[in-house]
N, C-alpha and C. Protein backbone atom coordinates (compact mmCIF):
# COMPACT_ATOMS: atom_id res chain seq x y z
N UNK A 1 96.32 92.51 70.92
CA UNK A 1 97.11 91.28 70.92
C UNK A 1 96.20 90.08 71.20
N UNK A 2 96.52 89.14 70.43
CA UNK A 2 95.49 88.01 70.71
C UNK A 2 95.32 87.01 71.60
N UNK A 3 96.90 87.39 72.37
CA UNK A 3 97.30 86.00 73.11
C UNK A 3 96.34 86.88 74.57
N UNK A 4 96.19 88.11 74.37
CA UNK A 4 95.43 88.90 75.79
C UNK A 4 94.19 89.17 75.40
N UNK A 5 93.73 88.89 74.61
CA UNK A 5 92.14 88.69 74.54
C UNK A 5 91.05 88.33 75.13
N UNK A 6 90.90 88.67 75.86
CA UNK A 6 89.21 87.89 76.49
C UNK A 6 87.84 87.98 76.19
N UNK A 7 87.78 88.66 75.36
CA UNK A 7 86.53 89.38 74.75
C UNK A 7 86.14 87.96 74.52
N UNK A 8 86.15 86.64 74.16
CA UNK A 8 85.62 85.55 73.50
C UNK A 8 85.07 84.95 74.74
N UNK A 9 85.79 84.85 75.60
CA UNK A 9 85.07 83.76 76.49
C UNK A 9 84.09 84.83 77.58
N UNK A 10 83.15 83.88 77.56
CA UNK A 10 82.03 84.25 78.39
C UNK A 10 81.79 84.29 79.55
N UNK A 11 83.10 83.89 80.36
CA UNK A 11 83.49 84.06 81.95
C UNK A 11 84.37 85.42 82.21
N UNK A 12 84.68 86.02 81.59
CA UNK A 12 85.54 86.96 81.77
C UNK A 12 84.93 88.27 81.51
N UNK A 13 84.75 88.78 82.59
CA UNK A 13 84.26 90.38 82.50
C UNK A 13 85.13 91.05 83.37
N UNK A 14 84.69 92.53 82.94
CA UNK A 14 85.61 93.71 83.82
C UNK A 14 84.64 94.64 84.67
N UNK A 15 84.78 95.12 85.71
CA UNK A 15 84.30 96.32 85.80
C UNK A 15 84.86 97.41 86.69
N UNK A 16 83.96 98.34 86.25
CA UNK A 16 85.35 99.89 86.30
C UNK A 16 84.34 100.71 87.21
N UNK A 17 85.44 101.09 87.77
CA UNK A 17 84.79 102.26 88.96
C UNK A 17 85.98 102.98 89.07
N UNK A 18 85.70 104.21 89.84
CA UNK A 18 86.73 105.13 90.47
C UNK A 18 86.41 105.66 92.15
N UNK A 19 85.50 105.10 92.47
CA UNK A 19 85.14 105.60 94.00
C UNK A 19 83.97 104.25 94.28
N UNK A 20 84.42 104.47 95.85
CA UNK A 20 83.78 103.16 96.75
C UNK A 20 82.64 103.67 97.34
N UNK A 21 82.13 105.11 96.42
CA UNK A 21 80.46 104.55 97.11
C UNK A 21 79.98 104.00 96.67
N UNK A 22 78.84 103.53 97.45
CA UNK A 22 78.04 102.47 97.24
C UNK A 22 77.16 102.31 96.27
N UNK A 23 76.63 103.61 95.54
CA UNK A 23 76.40 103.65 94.55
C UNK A 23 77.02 104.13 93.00
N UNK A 24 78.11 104.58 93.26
CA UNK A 24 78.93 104.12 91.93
C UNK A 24 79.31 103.14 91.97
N UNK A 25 79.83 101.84 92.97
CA UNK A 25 79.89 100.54 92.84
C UNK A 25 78.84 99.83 92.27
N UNK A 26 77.40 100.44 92.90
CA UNK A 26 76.52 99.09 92.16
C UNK A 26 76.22 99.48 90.88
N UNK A 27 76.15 100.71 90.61
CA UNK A 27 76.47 101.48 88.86
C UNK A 27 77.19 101.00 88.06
N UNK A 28 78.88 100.76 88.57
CA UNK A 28 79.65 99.70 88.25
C UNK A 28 78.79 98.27 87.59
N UNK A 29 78.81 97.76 88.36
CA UNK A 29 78.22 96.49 88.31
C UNK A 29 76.80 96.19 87.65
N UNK A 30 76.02 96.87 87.57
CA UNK A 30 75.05 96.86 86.40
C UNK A 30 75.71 96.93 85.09
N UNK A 31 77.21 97.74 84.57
CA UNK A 31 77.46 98.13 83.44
C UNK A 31 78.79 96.98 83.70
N UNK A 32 78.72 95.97 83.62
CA UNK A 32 79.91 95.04 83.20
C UNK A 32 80.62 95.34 82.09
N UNK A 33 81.82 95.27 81.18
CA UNK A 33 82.19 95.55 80.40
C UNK A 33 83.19 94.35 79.99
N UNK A 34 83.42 94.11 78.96
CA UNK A 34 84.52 93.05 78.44
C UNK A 34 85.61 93.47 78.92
N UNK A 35 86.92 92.79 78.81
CA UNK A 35 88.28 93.51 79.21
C UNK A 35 89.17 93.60 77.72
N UNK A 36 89.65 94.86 77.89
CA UNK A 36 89.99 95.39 76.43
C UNK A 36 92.03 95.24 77.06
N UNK A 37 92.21 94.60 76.19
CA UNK A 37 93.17 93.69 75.91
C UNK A 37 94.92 94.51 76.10
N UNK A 38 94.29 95.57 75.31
CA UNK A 38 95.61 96.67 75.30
C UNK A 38 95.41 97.69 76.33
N UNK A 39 94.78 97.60 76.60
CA UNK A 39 94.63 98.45 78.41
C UNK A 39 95.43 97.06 79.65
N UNK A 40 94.76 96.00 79.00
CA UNK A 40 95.82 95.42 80.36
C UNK A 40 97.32 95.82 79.83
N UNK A 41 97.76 95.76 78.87
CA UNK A 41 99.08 95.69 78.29
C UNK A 41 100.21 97.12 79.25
N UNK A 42 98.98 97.99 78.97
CA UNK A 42 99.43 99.42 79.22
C UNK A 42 99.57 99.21 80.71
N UNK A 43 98.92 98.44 81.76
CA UNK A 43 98.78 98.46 83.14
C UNK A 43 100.38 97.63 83.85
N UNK A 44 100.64 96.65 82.14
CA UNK A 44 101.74 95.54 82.74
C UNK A 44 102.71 96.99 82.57
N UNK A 45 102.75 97.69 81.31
CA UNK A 45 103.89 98.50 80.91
C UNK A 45 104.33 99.73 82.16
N UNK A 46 103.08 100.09 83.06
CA UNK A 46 102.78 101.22 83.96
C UNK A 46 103.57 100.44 85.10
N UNK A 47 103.58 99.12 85.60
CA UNK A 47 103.92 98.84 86.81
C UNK A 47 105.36 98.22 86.28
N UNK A 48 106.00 98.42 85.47
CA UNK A 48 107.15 97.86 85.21
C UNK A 48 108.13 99.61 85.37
N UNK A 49 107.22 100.62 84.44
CA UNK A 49 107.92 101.82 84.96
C UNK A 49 107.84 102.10 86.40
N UNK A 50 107.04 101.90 86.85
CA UNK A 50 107.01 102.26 88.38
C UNK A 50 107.99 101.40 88.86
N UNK A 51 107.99 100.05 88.75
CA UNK A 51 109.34 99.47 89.99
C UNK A 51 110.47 99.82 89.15
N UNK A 52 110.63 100.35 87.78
CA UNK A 52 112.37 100.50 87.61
C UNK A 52 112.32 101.97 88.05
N UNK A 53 111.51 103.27 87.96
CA UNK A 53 111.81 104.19 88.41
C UNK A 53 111.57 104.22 90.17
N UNK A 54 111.63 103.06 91.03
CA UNK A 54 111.52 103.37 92.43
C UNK A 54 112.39 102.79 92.30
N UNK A 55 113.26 101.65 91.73
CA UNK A 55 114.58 101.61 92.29
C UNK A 55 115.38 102.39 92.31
N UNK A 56 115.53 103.10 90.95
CA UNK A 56 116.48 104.18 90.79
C UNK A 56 116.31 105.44 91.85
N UNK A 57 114.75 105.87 92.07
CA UNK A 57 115.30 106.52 93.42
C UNK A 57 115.49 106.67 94.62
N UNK A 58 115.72 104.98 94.80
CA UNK A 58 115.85 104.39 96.39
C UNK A 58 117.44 104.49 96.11
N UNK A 59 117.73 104.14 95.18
CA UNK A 59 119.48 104.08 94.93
C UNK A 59 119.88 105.40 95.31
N UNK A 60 119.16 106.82 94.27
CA UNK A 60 119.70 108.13 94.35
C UNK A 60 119.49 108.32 95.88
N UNK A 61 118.10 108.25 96.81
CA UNK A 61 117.90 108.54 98.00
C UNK A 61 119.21 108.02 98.75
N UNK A 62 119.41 106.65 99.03
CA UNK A 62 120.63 106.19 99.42
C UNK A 62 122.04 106.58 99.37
N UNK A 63 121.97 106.99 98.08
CA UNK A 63 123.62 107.99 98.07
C UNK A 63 123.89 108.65 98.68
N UNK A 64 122.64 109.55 98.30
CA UNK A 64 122.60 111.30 98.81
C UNK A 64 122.59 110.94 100.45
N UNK A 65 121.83 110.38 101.20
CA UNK A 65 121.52 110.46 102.79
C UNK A 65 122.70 109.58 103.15
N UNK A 66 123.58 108.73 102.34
CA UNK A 66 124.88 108.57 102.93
C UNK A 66 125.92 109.22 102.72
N UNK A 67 125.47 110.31 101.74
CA UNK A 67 127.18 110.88 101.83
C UNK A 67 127.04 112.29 102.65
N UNK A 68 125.33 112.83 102.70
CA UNK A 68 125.43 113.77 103.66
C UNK A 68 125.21 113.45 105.14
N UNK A 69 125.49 111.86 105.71
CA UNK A 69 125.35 111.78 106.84
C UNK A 69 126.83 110.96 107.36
N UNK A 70 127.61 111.08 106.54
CA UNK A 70 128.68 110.16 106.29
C UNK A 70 129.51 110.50 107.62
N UNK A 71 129.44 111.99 108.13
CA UNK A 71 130.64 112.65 109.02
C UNK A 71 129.90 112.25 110.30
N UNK A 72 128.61 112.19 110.24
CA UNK A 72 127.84 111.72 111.68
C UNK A 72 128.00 110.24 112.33
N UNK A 73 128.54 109.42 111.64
CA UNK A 73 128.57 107.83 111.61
C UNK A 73 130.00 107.80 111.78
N UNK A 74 130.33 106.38 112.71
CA UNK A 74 131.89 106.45 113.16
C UNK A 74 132.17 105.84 112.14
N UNK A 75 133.86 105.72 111.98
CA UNK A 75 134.02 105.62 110.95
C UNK A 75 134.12 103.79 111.12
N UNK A 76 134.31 103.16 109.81
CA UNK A 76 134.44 101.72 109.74
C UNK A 76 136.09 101.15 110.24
N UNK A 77 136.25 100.04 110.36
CA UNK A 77 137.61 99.93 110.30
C UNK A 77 138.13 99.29 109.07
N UNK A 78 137.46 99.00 108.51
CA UNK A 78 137.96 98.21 106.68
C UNK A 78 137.75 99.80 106.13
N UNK A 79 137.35 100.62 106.60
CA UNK A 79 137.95 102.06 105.99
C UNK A 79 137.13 102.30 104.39
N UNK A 80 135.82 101.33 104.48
CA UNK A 80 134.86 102.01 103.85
C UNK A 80 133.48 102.81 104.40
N UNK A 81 132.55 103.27 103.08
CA UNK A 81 131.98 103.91 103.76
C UNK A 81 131.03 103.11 105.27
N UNK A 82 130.23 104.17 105.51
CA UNK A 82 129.28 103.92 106.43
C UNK A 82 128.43 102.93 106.23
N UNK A 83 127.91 101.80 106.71
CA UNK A 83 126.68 101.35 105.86
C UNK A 83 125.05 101.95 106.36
N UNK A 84 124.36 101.74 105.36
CA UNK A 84 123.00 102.81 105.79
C UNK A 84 122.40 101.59 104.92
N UNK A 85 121.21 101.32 106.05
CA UNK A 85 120.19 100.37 105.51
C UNK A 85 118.78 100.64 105.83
């Protein structure tokens, strides 16, 4: 995509590691690399699944631990459930 391109300008570099020693960091950093455009894309697409699939199972978690803790909690007087926060 062109509008995520950086390969053109000459301020924009990447660099990639997978561990904080000290010498795969400066290994890193000798090997600068451009930033490839559809890898950020994939990183926006990765953290968008991650927060819609942690809502959904903060919701499921929430059900489940209120309806199996529902008899332990007094009851309300508006005669709904428990609230669990």
């Amino acid at each position: 995509p062109k509008e995520f391109d950086f390969r053109p300008d000459p301020r924009v570099w990447r660099v990639r590691f997978s561990s904080l020693a000290p010498q795969d960091l400066q290994k890193a950093f000798e090997n600068l690399q451009k930033p490839n455009p559809w890898e950020a894309l994939a990183v926006d697409a990765r953290q968008e699944i991650d927060l819609k699939v942690g809502v959904a199972l903060s919701r499921l978690i929430t059900t489940h631990l209120r309806d199996s803790v529902a008899d332990l909690c007094p009851q309300r007087e508006d005669g709904k459930s428990p609230m669990i926060s």
